[in-house]
N, C-alpha and C. Protein backbone atom coordinates (compact mmCIF):
# COMPACT_ATOMS: atom_id res chain seq x y z
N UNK A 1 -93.19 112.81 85.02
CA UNK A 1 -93.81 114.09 84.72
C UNK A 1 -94.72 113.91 83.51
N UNK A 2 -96.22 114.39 83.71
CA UNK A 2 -96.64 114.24 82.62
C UNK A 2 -96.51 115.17 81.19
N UNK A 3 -96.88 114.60 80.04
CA UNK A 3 -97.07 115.50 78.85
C UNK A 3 -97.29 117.18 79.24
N UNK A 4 -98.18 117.55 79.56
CA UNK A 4 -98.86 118.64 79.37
C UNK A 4 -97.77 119.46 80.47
N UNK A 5 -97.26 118.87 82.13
CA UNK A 5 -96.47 119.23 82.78
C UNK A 5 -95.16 119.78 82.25
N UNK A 6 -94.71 118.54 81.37
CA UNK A 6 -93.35 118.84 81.11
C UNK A 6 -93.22 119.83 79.94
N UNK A 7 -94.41 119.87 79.17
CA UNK A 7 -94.13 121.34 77.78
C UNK A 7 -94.03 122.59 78.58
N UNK A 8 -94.30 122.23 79.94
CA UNK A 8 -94.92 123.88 80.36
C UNK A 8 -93.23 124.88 80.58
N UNK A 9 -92.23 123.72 80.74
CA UNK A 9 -90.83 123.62 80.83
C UNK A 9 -89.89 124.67 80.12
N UNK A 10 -90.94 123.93 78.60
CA UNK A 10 -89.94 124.42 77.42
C UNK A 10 -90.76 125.13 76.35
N UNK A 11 -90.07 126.05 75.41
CA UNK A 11 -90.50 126.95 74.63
C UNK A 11 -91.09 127.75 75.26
N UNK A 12 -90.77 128.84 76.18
CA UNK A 12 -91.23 129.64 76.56
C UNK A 12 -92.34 129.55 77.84
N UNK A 13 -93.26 130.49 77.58
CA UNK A 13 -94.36 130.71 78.77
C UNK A 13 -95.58 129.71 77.89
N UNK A 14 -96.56 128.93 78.83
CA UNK A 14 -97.45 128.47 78.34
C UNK A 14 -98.48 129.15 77.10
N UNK A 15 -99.07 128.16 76.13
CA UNK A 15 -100.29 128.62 75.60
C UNK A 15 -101.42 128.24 75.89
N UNK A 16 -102.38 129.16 75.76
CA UNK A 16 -103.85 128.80 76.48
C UNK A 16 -104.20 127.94 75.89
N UNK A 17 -103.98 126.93 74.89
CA UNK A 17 -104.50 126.02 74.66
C UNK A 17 -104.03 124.50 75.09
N UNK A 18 -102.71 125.01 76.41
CA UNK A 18 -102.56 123.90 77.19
C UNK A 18 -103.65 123.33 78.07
N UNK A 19 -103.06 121.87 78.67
CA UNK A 19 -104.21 121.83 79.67
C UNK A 19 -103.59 122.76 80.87
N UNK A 20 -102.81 123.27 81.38
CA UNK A 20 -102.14 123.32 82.20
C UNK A 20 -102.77 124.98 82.62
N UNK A 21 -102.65 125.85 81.43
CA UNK A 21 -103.33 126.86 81.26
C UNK A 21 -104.88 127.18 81.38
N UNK A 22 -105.13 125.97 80.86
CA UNK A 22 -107.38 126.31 80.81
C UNK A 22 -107.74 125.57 82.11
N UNK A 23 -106.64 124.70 82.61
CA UNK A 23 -107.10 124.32 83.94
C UNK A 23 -106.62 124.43 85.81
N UNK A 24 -105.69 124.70 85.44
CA UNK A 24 -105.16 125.37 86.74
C UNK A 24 -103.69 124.57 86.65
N UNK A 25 -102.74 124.54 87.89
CA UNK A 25 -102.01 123.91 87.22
C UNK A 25 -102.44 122.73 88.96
N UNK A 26 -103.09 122.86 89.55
CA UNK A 26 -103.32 121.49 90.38
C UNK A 26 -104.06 120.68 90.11
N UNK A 27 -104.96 121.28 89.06
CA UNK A 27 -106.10 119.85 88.47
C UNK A 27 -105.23 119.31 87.77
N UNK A 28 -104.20 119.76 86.72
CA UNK A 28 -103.09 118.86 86.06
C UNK A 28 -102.32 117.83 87.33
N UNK A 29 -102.61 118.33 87.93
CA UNK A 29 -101.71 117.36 89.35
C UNK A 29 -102.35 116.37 89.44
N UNK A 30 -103.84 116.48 89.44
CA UNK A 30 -104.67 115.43 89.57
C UNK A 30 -105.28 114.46 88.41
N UNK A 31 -104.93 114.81 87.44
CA UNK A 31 -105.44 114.50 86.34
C UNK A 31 -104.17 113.68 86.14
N UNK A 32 -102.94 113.75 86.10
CA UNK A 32 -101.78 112.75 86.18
C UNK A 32 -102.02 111.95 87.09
N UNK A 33 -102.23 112.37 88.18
CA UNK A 33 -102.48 111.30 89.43
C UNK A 33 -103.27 109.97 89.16
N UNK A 34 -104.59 110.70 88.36
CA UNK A 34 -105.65 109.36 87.91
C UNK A 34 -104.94 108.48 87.03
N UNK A 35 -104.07 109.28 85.68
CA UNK A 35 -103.42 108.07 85.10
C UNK A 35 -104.05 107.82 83.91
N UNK A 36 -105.16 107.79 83.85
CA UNK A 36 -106.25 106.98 82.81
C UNK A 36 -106.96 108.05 81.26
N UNK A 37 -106.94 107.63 80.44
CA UNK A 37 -107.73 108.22 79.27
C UNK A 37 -108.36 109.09 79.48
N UNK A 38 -109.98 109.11 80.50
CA UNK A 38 -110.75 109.65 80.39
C UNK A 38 -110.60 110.79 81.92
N UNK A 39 -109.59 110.77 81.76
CA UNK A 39 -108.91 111.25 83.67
C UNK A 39 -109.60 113.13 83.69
N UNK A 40 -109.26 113.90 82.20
CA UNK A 40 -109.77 114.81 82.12
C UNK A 40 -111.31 115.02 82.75
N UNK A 41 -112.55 114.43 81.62
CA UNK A 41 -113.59 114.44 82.56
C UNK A 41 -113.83 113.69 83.58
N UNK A 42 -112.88 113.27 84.26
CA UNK A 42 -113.29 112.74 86.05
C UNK A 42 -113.08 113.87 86.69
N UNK A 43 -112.38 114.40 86.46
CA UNK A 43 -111.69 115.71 87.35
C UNK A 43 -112.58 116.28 87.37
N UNK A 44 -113.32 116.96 85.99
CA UNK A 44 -114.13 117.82 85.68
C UNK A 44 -115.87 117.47 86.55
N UNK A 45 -116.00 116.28 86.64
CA UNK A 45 -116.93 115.65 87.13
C UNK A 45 -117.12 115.23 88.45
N UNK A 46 -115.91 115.70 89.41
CA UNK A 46 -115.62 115.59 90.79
C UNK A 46 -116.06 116.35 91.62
N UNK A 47 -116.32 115.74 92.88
CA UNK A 47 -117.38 117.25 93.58
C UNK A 47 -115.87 118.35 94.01
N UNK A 48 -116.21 119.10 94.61
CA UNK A 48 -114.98 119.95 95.28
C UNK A 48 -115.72 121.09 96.62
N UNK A 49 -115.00 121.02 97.63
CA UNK A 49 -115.61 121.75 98.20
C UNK A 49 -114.67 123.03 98.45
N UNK A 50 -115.01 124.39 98.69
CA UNK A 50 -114.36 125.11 99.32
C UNK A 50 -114.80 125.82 100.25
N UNK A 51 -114.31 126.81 101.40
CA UNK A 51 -115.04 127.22 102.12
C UNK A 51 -115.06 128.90 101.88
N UNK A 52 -116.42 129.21 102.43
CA UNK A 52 -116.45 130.78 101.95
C UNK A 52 -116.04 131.55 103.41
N UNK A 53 -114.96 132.57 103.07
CA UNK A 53 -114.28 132.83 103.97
C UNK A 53 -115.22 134.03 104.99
N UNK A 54 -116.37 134.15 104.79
CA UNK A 54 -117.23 135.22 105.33
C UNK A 54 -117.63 134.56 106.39
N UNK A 55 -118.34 133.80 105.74
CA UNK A 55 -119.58 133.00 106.69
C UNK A 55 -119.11 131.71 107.56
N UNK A 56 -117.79 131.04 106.91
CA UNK A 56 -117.13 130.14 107.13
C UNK A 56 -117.56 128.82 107.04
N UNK A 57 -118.51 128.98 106.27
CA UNK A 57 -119.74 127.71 105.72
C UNK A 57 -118.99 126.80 104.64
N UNK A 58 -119.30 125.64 104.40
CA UNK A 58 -118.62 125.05 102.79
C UNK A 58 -119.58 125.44 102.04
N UNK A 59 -118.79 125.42 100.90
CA UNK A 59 -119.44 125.52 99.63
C UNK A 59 -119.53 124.44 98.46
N UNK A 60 -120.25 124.11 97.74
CA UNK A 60 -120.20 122.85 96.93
C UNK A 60 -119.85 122.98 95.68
N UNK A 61 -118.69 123.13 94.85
CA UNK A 61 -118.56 123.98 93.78
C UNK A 61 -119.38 123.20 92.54
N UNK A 62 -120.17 123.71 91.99
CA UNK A 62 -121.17 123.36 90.64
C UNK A 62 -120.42 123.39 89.37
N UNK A 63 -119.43 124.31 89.17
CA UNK A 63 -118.69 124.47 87.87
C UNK A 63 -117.62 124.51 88.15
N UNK A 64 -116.66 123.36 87.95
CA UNK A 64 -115.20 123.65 88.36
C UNK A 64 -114.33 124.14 86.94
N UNK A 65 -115.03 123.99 85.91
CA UNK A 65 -114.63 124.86 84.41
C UNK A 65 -114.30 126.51 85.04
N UNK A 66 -115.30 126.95 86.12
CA UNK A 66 -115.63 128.51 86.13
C UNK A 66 -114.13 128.53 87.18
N UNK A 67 -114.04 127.16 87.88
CA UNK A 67 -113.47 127.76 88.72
C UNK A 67 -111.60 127.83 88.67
N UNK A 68 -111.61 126.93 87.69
CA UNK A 68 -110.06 126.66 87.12
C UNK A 68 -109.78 127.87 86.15
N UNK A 69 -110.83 128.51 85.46
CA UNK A 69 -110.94 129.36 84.45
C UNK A 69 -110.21 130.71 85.16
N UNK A 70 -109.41 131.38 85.26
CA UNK A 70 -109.08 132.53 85.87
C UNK A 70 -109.86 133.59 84.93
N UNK A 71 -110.40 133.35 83.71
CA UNK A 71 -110.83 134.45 83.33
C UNK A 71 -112.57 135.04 84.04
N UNK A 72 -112.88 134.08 84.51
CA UNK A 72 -114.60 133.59 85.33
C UNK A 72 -114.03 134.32 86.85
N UNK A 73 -114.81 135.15 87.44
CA UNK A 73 -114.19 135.84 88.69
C UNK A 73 -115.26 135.37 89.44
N UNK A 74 -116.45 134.95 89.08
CA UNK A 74 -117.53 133.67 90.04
C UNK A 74 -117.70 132.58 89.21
N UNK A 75 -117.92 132.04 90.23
CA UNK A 75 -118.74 130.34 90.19
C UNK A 75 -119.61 129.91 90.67
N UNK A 76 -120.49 129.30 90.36
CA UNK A 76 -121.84 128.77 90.67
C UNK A 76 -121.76 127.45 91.79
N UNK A 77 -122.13 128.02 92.84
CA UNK A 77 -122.23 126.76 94.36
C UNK A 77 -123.19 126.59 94.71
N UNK A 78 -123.54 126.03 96.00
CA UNK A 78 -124.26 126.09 96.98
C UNK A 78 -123.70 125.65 97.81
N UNK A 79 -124.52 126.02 99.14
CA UNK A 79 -124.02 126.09 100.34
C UNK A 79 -124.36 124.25 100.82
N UNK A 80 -123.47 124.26 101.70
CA UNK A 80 -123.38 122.65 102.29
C UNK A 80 -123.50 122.44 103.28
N UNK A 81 -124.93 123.34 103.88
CA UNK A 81 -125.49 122.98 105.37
C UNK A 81 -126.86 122.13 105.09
N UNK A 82 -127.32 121.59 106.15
CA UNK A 82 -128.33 121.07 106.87
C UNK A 82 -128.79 120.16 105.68
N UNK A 83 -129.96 119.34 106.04
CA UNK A 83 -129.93 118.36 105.47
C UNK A 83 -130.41 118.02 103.91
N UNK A 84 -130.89 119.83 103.32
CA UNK A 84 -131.91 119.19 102.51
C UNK A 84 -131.28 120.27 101.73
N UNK A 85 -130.40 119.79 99.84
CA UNK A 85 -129.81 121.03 98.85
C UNK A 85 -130.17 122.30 98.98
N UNK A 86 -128.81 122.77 98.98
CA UNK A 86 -129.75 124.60 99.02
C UNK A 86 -129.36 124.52 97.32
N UNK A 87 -130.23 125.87 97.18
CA UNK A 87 -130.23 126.59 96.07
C UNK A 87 -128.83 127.08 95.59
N UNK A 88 -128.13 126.70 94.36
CA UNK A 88 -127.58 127.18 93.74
C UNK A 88 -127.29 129.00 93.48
N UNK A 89 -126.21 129.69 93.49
CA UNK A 89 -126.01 130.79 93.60
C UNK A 89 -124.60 131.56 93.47
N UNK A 90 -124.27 132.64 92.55
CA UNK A 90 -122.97 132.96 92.17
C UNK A 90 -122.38 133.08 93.62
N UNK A 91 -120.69 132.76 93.61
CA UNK A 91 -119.70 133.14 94.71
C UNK A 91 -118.20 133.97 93.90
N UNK A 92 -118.77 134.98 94.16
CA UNK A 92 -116.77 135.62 94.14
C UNK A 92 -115.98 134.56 93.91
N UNK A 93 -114.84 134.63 93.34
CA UNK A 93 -113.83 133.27 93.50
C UNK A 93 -113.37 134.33 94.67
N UNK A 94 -112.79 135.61 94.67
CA UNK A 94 -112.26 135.96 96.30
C UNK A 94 -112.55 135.97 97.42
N UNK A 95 -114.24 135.25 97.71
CA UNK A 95 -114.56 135.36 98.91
C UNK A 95 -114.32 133.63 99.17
N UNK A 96 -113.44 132.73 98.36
CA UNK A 96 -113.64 131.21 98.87
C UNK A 96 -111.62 131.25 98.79
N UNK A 97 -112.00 129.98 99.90
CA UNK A 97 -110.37 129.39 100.20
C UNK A 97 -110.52 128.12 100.29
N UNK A 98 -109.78 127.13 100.14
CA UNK A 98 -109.64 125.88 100.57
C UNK A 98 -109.74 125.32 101.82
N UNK A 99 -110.70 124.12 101.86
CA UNK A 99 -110.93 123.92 103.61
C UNK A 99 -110.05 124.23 104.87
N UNK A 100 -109.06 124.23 104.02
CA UNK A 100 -107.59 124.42 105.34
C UNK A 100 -107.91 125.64 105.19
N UNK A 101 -107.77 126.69 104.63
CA UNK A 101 -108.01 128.02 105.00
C UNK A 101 -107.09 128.30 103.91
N UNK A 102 -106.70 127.69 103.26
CA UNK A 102 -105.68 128.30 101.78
C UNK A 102 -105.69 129.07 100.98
N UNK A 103 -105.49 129.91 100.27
CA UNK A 103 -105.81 130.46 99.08
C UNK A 103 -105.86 129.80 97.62
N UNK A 104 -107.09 130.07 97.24
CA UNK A 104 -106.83 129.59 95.87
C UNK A 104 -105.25 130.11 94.95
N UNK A 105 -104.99 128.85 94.55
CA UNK A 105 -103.89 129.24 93.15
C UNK A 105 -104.15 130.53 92.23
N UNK A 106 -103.09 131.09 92.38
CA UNK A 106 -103.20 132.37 91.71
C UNK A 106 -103.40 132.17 89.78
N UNK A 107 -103.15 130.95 89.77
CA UNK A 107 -103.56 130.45 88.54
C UNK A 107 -104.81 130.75 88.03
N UNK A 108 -105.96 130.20 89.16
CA UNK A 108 -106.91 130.32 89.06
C UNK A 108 -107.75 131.49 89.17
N UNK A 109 -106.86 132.60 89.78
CA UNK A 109 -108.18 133.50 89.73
C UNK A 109 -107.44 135.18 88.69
N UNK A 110 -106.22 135.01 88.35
CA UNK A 110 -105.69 135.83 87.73
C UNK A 110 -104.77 135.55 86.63
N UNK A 111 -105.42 136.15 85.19
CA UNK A 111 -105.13 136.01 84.17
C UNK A 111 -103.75 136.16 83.88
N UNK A 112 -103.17 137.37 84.72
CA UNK A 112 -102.05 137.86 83.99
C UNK A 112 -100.80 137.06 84.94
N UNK A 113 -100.93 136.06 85.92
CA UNK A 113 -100.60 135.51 86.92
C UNK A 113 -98.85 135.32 86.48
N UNK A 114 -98.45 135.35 85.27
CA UNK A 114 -97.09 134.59 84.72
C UNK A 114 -96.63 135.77 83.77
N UNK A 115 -96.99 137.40 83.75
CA UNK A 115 -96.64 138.28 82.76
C UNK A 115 -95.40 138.77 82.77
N UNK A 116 -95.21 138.57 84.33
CA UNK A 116 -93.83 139.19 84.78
C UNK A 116 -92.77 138.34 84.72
N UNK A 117 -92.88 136.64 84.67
CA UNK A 117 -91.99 135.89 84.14
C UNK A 117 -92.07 135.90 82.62
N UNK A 118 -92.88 136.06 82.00
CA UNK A 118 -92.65 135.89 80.60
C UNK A 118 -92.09 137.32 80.42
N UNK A 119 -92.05 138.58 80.54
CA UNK A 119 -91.53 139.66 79.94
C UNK A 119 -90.08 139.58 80.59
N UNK A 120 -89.76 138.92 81.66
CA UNK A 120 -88.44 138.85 81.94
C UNK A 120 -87.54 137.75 81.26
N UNK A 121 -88.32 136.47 81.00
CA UNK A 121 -87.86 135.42 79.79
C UNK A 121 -87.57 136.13 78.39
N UNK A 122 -88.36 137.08 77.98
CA UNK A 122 -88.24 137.65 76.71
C UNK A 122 -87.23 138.54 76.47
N UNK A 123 -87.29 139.58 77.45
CA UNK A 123 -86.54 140.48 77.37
C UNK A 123 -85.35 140.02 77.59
N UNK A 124 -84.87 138.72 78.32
CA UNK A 124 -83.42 138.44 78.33
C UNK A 124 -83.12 137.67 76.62
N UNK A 125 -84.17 137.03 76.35
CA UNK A 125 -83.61 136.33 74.97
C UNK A 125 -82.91 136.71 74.18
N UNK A 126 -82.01 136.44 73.21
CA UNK A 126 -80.40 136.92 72.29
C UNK A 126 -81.43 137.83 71.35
């Protein structure tokens, strides 16, 4: 288990100045996975695709800061048809899912995602 994984354990509910918190908690999945020093900006520097659940098109995500960020409710894509870049352009984080058809981590798109475990952690404390 890594560092940043295993604090999330103890002393309570996370602080935003974890990684675990400013980044979702599956890029921490991946960011252990790599292993390496500079593993943070690889992640950050990785393409990602998701698909927009309207049109059912992929999308190419441009800012994955916006998109790990639950406080950012869009992110900057483009679309990933035909042969020649489209233009860059805001997306809802609620109109995209993961190629399988998943939902994004509630990590990611809602702030208050852990309020109801932490006021129930608190309120039981001596």
């Amino acid at each position: 288990m890594t560092g940043a994984a295993r604090h999330l354990g103890q002393d309570g509910p996370p602080r935003v100045h974890h990684h675990a918190m400013a980044m979702g908690l599956a890029a921490v999945a991946m960011v252990a996975a790599l292993g390496r020093r500079d593993h943070v900006a690889q992640v950050l520097r990785s393409v990602m695709f998701l698909k927009h659940k309207v049109s059912g098109k992929l999308v190419e995500v441009l800012g994955l800061r916006d998109l790990f960020n639950p406080l950012h409710e869009v992110l900057i894509g483009r679309y990933h048809a035909g042969e020649e870049l489209q233009d860059p352009e805001q997306f809802p984080k609620v109109d995209l899912v993961f190629c399988s058809g998943e939902a994004l981590p509630r990590c990611w798109t809602d702030v208050h995602y852990r309020d109801d475990e932490a006021f129930h952690h608190y309120r039981l404390a001596p």
